[in-house]
PDB file of N, CA and C in Angstrom:
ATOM      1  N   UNK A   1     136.636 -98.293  22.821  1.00  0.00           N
ATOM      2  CA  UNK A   1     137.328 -97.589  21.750  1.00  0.00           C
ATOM      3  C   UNK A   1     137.388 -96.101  22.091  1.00  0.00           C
ATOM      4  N   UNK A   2     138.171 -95.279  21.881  1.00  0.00           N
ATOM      5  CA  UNK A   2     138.737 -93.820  22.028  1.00  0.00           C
ATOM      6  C   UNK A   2     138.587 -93.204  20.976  1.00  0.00           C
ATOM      7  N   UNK A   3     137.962 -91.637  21.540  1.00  0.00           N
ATOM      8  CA  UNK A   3     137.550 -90.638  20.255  1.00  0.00           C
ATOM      9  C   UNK A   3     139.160 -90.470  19.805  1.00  0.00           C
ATOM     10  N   UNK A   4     138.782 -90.115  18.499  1.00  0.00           N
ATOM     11  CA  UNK A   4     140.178 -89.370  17.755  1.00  0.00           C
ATOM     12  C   UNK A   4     139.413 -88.337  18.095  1.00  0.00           C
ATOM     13  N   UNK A   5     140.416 -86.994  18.597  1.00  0.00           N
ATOM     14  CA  UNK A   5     139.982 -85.996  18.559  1.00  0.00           C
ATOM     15  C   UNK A   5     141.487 -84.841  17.790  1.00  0.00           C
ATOM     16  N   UNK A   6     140.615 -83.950  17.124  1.00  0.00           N
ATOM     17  CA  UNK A   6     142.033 -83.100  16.562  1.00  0.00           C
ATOM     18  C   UNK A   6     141.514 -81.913  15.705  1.00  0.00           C
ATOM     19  N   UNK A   7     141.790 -80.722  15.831  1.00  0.00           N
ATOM     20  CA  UNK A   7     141.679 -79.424  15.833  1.00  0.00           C
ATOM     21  C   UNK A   7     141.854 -79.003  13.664  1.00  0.00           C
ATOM     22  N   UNK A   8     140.503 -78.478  13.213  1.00  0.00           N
ATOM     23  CA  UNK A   8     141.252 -78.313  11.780  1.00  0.00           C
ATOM     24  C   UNK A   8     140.893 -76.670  11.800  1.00  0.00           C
ATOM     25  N   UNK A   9     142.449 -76.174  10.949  1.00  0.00           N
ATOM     26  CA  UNK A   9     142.001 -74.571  10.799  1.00  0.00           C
ATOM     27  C   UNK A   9     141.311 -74.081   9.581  1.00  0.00           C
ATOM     28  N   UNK A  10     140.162 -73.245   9.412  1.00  0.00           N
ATOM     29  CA  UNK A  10     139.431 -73.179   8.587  1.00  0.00           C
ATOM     30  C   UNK A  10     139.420 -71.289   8.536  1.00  0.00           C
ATOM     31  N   UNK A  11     139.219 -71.012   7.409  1.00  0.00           N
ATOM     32  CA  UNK A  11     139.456 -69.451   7.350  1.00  0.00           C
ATOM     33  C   UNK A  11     137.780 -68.854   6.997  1.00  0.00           C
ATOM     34  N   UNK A  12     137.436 -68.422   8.201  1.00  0.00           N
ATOM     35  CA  UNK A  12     135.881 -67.737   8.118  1.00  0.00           C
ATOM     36  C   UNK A  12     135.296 -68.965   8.295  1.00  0.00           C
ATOM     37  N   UNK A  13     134.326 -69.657   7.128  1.00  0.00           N
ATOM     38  CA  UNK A  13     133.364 -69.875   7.555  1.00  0.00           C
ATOM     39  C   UNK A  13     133.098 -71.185   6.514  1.00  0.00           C
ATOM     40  N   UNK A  14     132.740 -72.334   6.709  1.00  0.00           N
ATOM     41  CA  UNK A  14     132.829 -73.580   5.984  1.00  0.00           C
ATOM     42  C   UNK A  14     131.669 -74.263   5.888  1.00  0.00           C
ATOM     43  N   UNK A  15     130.984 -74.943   5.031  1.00  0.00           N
ATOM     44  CA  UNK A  15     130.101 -75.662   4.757  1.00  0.00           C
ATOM     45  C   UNK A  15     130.304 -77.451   5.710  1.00  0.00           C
ATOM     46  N   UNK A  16     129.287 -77.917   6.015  1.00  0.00           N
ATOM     47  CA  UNK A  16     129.761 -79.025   6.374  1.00  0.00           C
ATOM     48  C   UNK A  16     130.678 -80.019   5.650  1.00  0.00           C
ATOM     49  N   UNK A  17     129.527 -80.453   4.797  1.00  0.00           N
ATOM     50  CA  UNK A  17     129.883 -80.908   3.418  1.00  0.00           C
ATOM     51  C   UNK A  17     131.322 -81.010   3.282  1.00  0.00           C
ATOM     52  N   UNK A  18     131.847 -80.020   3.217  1.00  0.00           N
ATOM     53  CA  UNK A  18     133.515 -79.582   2.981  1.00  0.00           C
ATOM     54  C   UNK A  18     134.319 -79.242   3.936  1.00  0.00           C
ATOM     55  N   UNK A  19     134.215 -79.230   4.982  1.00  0.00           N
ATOM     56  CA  UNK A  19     134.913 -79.605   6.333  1.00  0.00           C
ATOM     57  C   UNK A  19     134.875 -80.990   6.396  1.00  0.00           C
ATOM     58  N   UNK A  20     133.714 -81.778   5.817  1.00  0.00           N
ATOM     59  CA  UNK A  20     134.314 -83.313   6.612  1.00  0.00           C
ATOM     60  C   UNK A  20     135.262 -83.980   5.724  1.00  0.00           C
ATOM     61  N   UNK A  21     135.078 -83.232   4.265  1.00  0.00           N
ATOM     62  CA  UNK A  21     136.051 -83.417   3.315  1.00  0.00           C
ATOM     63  C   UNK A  21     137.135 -82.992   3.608  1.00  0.00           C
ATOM     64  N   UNK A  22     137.456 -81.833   4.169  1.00  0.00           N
ATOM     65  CA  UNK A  22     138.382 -81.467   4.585  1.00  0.00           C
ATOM     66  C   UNK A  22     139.400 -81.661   5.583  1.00  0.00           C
ATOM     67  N   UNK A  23     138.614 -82.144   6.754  1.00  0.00           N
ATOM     68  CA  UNK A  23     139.155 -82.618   7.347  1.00  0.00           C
ATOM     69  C   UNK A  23     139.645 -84.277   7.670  1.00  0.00           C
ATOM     70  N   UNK A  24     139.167 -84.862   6.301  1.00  0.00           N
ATOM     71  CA  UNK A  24     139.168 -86.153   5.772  1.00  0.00           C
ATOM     72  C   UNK A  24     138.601 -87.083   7.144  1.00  0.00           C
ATOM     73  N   UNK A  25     137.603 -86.553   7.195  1.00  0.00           N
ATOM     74  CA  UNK A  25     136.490 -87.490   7.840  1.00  0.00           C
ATOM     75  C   UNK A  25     135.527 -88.213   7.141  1.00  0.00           C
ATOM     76  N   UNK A  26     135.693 -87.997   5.786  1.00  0.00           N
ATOM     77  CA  UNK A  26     135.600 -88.896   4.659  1.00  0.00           C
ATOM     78  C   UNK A  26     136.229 -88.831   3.277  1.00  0.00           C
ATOM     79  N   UNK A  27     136.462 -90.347   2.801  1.00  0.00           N
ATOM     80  CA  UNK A  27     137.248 -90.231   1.857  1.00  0.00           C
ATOM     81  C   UNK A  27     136.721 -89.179   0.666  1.00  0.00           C
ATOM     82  N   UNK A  28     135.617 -89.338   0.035  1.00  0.00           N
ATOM     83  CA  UNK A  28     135.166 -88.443  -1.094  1.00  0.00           C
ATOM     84  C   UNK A  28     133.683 -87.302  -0.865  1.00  0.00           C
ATOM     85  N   UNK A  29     133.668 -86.273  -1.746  1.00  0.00           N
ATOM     86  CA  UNK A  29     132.192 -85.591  -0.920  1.00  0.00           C
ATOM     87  C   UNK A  29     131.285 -86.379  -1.347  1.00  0.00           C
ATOM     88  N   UNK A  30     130.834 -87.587  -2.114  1.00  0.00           N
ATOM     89  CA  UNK A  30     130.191 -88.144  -2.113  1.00  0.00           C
ATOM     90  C   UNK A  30     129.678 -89.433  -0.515  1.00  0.00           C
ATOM     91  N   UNK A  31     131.228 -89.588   0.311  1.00  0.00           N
ATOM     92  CA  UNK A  31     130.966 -90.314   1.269  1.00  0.00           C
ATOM     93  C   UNK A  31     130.198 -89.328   2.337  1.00  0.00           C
ATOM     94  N   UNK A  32     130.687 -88.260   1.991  1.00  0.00           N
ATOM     95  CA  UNK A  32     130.760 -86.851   3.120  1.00  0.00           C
ATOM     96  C   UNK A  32     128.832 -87.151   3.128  1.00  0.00           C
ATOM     97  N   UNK A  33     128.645 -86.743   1.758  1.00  0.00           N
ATOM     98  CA  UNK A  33     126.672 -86.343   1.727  1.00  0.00           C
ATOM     99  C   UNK A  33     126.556 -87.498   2.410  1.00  0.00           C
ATOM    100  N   UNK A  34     126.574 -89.042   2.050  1.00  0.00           N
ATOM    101  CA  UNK A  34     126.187 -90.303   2.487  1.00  0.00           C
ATOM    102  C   UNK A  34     126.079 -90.160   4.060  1.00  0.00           C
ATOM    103  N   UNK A  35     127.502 -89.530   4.459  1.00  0.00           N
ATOM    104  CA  UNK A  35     127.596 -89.714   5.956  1.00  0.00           C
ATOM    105  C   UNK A  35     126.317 -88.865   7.331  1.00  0.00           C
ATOM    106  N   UNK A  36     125.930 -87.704   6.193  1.00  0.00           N
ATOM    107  CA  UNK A  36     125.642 -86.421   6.743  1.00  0.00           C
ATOM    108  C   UNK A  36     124.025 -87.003   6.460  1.00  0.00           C
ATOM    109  N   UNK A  37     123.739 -87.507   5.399  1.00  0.00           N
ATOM    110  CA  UNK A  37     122.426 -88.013   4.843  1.00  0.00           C
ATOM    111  C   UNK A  37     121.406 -88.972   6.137  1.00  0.00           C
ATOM    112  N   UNK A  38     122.589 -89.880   6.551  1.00  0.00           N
ATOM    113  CA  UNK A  38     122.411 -91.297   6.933  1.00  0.00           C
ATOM    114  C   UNK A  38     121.993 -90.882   8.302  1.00  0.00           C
ATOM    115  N   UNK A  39     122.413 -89.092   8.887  1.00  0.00           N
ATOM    116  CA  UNK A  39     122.487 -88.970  10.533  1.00  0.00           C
ATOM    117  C   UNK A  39     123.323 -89.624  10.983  1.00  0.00           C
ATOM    118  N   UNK A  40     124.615 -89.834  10.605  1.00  0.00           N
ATOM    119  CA  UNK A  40     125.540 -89.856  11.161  1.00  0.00           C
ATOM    120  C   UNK A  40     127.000 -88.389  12.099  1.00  0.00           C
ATOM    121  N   UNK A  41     126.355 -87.777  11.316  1.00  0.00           N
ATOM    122  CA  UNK A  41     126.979 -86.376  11.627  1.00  0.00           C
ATOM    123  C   UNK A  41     126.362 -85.576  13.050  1.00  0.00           C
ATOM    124  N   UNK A  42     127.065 -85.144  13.685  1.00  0.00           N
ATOM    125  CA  UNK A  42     126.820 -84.423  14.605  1.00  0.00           C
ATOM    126  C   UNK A  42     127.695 -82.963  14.979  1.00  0.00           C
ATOM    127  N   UNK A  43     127.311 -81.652  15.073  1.00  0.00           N
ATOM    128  CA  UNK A  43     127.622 -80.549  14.836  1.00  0.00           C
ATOM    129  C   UNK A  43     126.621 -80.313  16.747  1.00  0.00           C
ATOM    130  N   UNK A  44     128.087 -80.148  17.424  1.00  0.00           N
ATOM    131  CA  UNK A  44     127.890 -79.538  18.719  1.00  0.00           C
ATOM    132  C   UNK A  44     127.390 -80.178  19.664  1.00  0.00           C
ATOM    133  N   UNK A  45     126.914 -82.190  19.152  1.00  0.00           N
ATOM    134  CA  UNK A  45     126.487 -82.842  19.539  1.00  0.00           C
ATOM    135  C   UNK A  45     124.857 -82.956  19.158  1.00  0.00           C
ATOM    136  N   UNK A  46     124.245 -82.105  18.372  1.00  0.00           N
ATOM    137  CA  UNK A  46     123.483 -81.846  17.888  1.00  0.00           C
ATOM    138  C   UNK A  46     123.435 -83.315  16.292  1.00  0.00           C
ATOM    139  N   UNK A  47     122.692 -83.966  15.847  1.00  0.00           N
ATOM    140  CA  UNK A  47     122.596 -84.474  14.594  1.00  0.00           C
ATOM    141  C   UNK A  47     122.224 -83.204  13.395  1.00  0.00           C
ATOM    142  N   UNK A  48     122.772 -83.061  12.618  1.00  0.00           N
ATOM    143  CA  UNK A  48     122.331 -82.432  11.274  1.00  0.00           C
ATOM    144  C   UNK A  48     122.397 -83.197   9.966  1.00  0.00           C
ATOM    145  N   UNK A  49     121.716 -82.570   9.118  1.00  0.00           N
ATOM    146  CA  UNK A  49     121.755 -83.686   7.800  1.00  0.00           C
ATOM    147  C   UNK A  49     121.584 -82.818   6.974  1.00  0.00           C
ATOM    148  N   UNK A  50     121.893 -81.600   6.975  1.00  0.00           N
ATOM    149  CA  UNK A  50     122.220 -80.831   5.880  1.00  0.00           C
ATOM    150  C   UNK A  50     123.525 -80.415   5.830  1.00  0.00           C
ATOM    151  N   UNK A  51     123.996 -80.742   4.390  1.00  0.00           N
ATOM    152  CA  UNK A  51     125.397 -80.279   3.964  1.00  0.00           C
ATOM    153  C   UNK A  51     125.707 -78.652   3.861  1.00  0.00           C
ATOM    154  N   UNK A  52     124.999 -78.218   3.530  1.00  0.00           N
ATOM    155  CA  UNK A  52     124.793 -76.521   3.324  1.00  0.00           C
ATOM    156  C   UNK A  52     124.934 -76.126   4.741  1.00  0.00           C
ATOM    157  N   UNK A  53     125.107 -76.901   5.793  1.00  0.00           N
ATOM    158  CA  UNK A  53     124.982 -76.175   7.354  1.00  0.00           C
ATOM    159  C   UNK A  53     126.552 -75.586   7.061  1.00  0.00           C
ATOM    160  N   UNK A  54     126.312 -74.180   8.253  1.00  0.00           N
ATOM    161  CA  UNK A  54     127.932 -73.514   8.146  1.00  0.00           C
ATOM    162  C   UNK A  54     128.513 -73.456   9.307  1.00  0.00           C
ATOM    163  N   UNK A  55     129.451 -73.826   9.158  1.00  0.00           N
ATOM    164  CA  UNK A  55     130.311 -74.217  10.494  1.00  0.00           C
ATOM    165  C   UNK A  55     130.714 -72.659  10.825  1.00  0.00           C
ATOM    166  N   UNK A  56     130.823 -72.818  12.301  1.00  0.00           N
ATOM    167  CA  UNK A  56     131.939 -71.405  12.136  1.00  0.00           C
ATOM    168  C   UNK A  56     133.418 -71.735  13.949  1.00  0.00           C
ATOM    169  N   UNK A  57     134.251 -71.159  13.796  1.00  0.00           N
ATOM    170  CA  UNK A  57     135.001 -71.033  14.815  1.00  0.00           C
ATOM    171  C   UNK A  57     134.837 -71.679  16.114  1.00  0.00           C
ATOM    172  N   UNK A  58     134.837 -72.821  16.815  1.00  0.00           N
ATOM    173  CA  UNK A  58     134.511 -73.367  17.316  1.00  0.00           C
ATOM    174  C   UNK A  58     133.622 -74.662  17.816  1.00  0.00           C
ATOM    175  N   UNK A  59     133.188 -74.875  16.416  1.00  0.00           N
ATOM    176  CA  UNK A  59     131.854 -75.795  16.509  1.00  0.00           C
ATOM    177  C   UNK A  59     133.115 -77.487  16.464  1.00  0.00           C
ATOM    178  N   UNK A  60     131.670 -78.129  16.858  1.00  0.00           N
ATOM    179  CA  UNK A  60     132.646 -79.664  17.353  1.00  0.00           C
ATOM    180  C   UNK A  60     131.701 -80.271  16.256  1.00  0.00           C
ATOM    181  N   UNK A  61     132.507 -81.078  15.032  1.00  0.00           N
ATOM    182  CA  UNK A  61     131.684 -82.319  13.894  1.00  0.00           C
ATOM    183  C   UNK A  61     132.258 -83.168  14.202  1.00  0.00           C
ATOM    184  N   UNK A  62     131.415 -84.168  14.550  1.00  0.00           N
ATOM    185  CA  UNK A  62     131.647 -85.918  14.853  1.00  0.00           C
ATOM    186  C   UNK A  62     131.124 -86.779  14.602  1.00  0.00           C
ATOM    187  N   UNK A  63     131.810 -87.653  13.744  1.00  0.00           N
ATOM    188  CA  UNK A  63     131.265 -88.857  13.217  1.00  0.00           C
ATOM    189  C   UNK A  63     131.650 -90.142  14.168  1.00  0.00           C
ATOM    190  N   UNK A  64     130.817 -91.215  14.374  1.00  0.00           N
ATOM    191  CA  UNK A  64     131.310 -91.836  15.294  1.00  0.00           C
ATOM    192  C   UNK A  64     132.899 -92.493  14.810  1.00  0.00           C
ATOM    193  N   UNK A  65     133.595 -92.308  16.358  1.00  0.00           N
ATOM    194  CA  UNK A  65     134.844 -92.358  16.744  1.00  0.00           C
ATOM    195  C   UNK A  65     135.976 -91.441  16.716  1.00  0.00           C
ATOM    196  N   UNK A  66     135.257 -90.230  16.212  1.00  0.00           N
ATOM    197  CA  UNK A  66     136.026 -89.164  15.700  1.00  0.00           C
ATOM    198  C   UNK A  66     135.233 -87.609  15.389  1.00  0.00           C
ATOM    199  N   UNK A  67     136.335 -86.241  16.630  1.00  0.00           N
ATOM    200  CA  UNK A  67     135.604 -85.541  16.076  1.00  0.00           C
ATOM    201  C   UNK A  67     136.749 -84.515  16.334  1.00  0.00           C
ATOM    202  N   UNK A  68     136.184 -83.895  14.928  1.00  0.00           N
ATOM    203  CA  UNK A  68     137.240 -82.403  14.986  1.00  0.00           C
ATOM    204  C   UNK A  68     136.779 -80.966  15.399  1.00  0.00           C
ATOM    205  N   UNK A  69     137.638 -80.164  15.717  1.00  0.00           N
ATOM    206  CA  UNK A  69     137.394 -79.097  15.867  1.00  0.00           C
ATOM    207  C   UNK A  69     137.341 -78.184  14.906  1.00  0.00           C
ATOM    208  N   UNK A  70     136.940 -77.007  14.333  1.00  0.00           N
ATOM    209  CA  UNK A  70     136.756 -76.310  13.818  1.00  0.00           C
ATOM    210  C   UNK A  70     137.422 -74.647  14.613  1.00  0.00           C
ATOM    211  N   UNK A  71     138.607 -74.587  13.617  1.00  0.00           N
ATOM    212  CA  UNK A  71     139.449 -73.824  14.561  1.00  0.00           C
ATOM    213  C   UNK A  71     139.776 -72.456  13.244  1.00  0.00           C
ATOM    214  N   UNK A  72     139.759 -71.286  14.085  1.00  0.00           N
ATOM    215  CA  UNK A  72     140.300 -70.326  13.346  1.00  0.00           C
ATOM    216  C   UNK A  72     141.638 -69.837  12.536  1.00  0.00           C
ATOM    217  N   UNK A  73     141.463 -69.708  11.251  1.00  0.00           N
ATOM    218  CA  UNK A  73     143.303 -69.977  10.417  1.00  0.00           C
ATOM    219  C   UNK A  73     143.684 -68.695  10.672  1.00  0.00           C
ATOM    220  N   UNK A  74     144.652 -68.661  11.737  1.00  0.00           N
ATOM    221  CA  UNK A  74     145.454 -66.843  11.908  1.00  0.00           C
ATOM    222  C   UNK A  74     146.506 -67.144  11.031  1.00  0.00           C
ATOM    223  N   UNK A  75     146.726 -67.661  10.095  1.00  0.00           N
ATOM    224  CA  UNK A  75     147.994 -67.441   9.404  1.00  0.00           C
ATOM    225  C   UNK A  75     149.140 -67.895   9.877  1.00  0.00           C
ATOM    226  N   UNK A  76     149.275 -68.445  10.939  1.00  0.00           N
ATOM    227  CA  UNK A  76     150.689 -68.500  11.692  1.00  0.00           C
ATOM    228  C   UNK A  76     150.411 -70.265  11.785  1.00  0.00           C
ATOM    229  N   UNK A  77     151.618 -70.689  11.464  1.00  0.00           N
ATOM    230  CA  UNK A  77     151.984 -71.950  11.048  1.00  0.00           C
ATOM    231  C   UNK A  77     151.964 -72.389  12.705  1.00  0.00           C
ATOM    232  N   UNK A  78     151.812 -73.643  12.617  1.00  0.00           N
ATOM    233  CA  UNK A  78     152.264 -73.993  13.974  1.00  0.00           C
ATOM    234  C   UNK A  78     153.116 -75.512  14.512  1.00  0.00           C
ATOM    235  N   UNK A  79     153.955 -75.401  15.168  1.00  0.00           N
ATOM    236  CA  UNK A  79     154.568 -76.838  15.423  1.00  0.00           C
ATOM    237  C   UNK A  79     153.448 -77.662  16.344  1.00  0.00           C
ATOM    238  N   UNK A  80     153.555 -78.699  16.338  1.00  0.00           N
ATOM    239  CA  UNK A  80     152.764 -79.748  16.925  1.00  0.00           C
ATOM    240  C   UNK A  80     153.870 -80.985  17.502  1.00  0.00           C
ATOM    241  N   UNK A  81     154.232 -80.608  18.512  1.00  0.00           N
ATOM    242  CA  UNK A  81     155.174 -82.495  18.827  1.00  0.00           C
ATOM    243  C   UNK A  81     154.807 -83.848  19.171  1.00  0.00           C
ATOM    244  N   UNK A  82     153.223 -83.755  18.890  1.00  0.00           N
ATOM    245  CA  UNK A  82     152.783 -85.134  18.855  1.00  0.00           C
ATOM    246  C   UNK A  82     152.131 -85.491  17.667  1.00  0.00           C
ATOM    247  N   UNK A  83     152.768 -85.080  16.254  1.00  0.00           N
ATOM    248  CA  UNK A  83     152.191 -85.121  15.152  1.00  0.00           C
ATOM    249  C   UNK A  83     152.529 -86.645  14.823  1.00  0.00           C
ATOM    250  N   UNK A  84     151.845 -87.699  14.081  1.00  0.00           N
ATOM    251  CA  UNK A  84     152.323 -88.773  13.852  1.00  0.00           C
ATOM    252  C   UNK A  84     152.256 -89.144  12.465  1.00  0.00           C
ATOM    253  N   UNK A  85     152.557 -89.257  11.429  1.00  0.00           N
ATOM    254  CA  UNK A  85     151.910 -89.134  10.545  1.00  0.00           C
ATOM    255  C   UNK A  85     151.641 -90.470   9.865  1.00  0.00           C
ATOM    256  N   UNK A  86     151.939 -91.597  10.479  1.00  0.00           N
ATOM    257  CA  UNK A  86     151.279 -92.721  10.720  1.00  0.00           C
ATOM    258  C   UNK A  86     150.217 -93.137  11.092  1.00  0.00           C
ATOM    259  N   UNK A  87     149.505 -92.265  11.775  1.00  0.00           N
ATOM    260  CA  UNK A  87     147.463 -91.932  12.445  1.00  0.00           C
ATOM    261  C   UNK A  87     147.277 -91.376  11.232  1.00  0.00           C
ATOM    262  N   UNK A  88     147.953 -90.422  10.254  1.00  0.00           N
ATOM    263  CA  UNK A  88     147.171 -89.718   9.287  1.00  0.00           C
ATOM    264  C   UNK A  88     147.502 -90.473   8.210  1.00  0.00           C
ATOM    265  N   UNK A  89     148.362 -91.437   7.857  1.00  0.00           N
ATOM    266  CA  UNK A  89     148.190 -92.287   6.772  1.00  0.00           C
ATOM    267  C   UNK A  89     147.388 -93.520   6.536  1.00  0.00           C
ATOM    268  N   UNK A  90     146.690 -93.684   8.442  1.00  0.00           N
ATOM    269  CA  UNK A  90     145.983 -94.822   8.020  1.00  0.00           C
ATOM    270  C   UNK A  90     144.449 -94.620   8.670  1.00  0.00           C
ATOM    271  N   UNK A  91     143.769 -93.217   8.209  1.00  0.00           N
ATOM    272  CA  UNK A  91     143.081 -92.848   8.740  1.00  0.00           C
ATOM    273  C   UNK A  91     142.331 -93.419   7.454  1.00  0.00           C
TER     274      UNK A  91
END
């Protein structure tokens, strides 16, 4: 099986908790704590299990099969030509 991998922009500085929400690496923040609780979460390849951890500009969160980036929001919109939005409806 193959990582999903894919870049989310975040402005300053984000809680875990709400990056994995955010980046809908789980459906509700209740799955988010469960996920982060259980040691399933990994921040840099590192395990963490606190939600209060703060992400910043670069850090890698991965849950197995999937991990995003944590990317800086400059304001500037951006095109993507391999957007599918068929991977994001049945994520």
């Amino acid at each position: 099986m193959s990582m999903q991998e894919f870049e989310v922009p975040v402005s300053g500085t984000i809680k875990l908790g709400q990056f994995i929400k955010l980046a809908s690496l789980a459906e509700t923040g209740g799955h988010a704590k469960e996920l982060i609780a259980e040691g399933h979460v990994q921040v840099n390849g590192e395990v963490v299990t606190a939600r209060g951890h703060v992400l910043h500009d670069g850090d890698v969160v991965s849950i197995p099969g999937v991990r995003a980036t944590v990317t800086a929001d400059d304001g500037e919109p951006e095109f993507d030509d391999d957007f599918d939005p068929e991977k994001w409806r049945n994520m």
